[in-house]
Protein backbone atom coordinates (compact mmCIF):
# COMPACT_ATOMS: atom_id res chain seq x y z
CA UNK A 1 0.00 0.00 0.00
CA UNK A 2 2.67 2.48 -1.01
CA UNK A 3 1.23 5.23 -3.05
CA UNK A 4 1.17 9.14 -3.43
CA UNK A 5 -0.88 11.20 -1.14
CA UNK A 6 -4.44 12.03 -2.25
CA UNK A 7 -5.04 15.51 -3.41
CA UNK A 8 -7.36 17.28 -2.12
CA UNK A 9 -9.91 17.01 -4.75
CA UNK A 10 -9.55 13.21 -4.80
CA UNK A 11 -9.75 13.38 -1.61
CA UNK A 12 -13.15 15.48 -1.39
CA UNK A 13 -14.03 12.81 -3.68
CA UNK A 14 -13.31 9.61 -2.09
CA UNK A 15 -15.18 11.31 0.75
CA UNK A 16 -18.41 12.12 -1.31
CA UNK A 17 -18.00 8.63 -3.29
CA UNK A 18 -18.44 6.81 1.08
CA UNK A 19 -21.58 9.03 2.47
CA UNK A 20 -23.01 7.70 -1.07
CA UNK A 21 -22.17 4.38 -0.06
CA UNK A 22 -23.76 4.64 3.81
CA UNK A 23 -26.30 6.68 2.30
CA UNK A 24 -27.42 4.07 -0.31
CA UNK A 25 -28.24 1.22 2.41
CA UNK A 26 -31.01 3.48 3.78
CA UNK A 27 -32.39 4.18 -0.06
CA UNK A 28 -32.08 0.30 -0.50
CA UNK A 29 -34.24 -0.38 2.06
CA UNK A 30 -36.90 2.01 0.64
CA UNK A 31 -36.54 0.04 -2.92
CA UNK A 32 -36.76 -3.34 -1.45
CA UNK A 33 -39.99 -3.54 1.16
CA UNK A 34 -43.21 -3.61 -1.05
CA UNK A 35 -44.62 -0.13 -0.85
CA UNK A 36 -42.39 1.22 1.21
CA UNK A 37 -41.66 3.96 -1.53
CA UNK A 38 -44.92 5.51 -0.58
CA UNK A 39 -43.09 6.23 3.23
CA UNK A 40 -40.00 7.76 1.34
CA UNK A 41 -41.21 11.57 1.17
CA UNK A 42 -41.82 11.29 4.44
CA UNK A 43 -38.41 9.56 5.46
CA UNK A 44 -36.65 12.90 3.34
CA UNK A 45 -38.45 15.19 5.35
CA UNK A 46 -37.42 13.99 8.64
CA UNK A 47 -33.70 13.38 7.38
CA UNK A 48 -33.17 15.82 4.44
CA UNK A 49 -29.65 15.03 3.75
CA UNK A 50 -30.61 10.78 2.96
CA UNK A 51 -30.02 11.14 -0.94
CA UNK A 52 -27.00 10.26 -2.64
CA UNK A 53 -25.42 13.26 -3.95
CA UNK A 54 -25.99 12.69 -7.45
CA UNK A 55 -29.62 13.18 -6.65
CA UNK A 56 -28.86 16.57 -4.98
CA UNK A 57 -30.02 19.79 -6.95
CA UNK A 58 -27.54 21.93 -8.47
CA UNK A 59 -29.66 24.76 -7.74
CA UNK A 60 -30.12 24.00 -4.00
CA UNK A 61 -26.16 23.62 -3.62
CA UNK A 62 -26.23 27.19 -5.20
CA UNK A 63 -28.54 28.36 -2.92
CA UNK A 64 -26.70 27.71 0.24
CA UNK A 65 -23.42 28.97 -1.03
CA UNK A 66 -24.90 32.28 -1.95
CA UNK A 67 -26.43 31.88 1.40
CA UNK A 68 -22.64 31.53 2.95
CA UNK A 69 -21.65 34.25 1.15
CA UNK A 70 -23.79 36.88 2.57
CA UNK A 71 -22.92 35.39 6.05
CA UNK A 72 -19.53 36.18 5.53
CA UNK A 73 -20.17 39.71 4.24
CA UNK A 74 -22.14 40.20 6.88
CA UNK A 75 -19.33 39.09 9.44
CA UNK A 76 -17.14 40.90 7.30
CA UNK A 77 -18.97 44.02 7.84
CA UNK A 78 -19.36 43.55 11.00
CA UNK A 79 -15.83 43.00 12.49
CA UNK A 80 -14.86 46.21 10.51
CA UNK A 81 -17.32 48.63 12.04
CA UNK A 82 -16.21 47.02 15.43
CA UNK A 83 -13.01 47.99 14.40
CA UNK A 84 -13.78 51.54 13.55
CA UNK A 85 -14.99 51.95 16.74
């Protein structure tokens, strides 16, 4: 097992590739059990973050960087009017 170290975006992806792995047991489950589809809107509302991530929405993932974004400016803003002060 002698090999170069991961970069970090193989190593972002290895990480995304194994909560798809855990996260696809749960989904399984759902596919399996006669009608248990019917119960999986439910399932996603209680634990929002239970699809793979090639199910997630580009647009969502948008959303809630634009969403960080602000926060920092906001923080930004803030820490240099306390620093006017």
């Amino acid at each position: 097992l002698r090999g170069s170290n991961l970069s970090r975006r193989e190593r972002k992806q290895l990480l995304r590739t194994v909560t798809d792995v855990f996260r696809l047991v749960p989904m399984s489950i759902f596919v399996l059990v006669p009608f248990m589809e019917f119960a999986l809107p439910l399932a996603l509302k209680i634990f929002p973050n239970m699809l793979p991530s090639t199910f997630q929405d580009s647009l969502k993932e948008e959303e809630k960087m634009k969403g960080e974004l602000q926060m920092r400016i906001s923080m930004a803003g803030f820490f240099q009017d306390t620093l006017t002060e």
